[in-house]
C-alpha atoms as a PDB file:
ATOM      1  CA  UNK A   1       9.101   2.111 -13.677  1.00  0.00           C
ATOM      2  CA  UNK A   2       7.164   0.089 -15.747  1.00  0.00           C
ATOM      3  CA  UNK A   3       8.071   2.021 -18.659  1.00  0.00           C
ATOM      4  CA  UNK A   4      12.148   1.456 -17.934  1.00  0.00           C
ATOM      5  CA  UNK A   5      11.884  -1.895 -16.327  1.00  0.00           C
ATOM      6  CA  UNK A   6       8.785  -3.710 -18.599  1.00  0.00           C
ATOM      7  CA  UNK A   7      11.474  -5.392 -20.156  1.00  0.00           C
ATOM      8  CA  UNK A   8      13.480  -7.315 -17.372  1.00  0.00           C
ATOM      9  CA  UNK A   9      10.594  -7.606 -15.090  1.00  0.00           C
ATOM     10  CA  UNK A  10       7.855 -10.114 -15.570  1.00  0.00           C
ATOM     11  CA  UNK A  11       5.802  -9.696 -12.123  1.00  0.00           C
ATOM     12  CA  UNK A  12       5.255  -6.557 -10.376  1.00  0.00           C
ATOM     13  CA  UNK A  13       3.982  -5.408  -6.993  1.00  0.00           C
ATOM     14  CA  UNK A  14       2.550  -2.185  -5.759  1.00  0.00           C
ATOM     15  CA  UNK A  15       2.427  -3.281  -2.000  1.00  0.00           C
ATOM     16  CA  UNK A  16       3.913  -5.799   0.656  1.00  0.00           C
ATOM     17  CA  UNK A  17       2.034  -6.411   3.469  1.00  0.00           C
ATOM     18  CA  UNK A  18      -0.053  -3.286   3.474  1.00  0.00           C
ATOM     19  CA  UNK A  19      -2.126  -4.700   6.151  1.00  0.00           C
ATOM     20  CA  UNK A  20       0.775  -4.789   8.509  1.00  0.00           C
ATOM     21  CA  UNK A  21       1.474  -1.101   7.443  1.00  0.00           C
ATOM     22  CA  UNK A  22      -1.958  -0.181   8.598  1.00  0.00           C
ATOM     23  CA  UNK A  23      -2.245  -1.809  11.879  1.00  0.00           C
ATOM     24  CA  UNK A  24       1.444  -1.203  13.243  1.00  0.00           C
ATOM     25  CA  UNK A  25       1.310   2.382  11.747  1.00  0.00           C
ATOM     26  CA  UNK A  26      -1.563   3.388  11.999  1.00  0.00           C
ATOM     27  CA  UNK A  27      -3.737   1.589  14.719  1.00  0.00           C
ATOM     28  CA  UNK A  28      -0.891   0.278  17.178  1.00  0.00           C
ATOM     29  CA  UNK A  29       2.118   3.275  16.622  1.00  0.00           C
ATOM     30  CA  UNK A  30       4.927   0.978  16.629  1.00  0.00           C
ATOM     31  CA  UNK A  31       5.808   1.434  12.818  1.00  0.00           C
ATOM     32  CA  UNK A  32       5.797   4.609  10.879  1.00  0.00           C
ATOM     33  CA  UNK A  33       4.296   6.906  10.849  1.00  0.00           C
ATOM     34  CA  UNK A  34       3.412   5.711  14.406  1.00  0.00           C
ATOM     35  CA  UNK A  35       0.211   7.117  14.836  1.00  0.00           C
ATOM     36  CA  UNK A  36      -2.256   5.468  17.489  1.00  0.00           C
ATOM     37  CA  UNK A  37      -4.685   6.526  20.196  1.00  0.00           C
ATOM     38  CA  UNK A  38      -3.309   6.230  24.341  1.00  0.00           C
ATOM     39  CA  UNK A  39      -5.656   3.127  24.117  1.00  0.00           C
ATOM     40  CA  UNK A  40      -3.822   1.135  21.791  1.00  0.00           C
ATOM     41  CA  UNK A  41      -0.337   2.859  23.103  1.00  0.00           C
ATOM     42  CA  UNK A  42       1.985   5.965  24.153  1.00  0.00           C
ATOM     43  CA  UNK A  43       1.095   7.668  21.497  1.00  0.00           C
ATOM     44  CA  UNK A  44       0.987  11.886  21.638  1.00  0.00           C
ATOM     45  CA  UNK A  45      -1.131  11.872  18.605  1.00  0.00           C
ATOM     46  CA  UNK A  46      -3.701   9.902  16.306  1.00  0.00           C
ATOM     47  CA  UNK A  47      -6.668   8.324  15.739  1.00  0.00           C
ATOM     48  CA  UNK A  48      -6.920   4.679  15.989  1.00  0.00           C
ATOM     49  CA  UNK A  49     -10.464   4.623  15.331  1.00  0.00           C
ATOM     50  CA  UNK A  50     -10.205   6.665  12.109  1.00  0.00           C
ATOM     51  CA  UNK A  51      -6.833   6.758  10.618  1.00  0.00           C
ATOM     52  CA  UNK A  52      -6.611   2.934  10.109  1.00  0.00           C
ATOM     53  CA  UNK A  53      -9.443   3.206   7.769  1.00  0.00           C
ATOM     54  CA  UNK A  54      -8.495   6.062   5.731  1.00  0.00           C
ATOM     55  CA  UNK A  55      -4.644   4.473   5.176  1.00  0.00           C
ATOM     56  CA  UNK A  56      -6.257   1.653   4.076  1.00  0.00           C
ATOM     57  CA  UNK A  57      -8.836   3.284   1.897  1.00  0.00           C
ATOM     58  CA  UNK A  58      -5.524   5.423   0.000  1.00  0.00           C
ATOM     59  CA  UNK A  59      -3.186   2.017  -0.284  1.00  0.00           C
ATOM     60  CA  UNK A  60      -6.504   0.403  -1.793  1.00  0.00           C
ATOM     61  CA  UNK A  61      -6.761   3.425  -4.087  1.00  0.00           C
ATOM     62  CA  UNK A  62      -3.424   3.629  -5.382  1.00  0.00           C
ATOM     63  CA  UNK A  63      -3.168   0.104  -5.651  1.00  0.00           C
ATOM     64  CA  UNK A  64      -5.681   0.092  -8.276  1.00  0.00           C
ATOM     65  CA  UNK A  65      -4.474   3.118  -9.822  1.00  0.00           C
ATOM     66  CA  UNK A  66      -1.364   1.443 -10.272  1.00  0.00           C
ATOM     67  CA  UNK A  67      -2.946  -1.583 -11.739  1.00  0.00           C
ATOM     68  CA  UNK A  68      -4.799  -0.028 -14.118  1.00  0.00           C
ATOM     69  CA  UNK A  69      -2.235   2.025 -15.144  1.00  0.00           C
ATOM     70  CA  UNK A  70      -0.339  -1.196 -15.850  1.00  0.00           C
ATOM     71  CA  UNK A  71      -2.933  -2.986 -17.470  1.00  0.00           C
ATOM     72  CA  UNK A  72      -3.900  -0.075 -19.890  1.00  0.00           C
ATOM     73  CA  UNK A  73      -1.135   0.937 -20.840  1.00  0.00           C
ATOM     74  CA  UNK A  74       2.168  -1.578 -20.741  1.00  0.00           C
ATOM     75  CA  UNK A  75       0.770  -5.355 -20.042  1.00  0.00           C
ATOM     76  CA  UNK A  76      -0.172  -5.701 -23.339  1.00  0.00           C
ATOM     77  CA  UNK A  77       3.147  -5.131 -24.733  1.00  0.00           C
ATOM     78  CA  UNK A  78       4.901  -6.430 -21.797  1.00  0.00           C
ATOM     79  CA  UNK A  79       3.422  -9.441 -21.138  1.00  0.00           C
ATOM     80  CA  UNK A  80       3.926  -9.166 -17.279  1.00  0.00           C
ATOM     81  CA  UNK A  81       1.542  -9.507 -13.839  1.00  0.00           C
ATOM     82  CA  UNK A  82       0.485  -6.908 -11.425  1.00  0.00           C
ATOM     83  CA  UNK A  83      -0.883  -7.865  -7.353  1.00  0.00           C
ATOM     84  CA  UNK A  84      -0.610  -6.890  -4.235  1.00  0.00           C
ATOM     85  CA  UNK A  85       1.662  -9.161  -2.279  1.00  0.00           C
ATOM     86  CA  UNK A  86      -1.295  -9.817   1.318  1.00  0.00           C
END
């Protein structure tokens, strides 16, 4: 993307609201890929104490990945921004 877009976009994002992703997905089951413990809801599978954490860990992860692909290799040229969007 940044490679066929650079040039008509100025401000990039890698994630909206990852925190809602995490806690409806992963803790509460009421988003994709609803995962959650039968504490938390009526879930057949999961591990709200666990899986939160690790989903957030891997957005984390490729969030910076993608940022420092960015930065390395196109902002220069580009002149453009790169966040996460909390």
């Amino acid at each position: 993307c940044f490679r066929y877009f650079g040039n008509r976009v100025n401000l990039w994002t890698t994630f909206n609201e990852p925190n809602v992703q995490v806690i409806l997905g992963y803790r509460k089951g009421t988003y994709p890929p609803s995962r959650c413990s039968k504490t938390f809801g009526n879930c057949t599978r999961g591990g709200s104490d666990i899986e939160p954490l690790v989903a957030a860990h891997n957005i984390i992860r490729s969030h910076l990945a993608a940022v420092n692909l960015y930065r390395t290799k196109f902002q220069e040229q580009q002149r453009g921004k790169i966040g996460i969007v909390m």
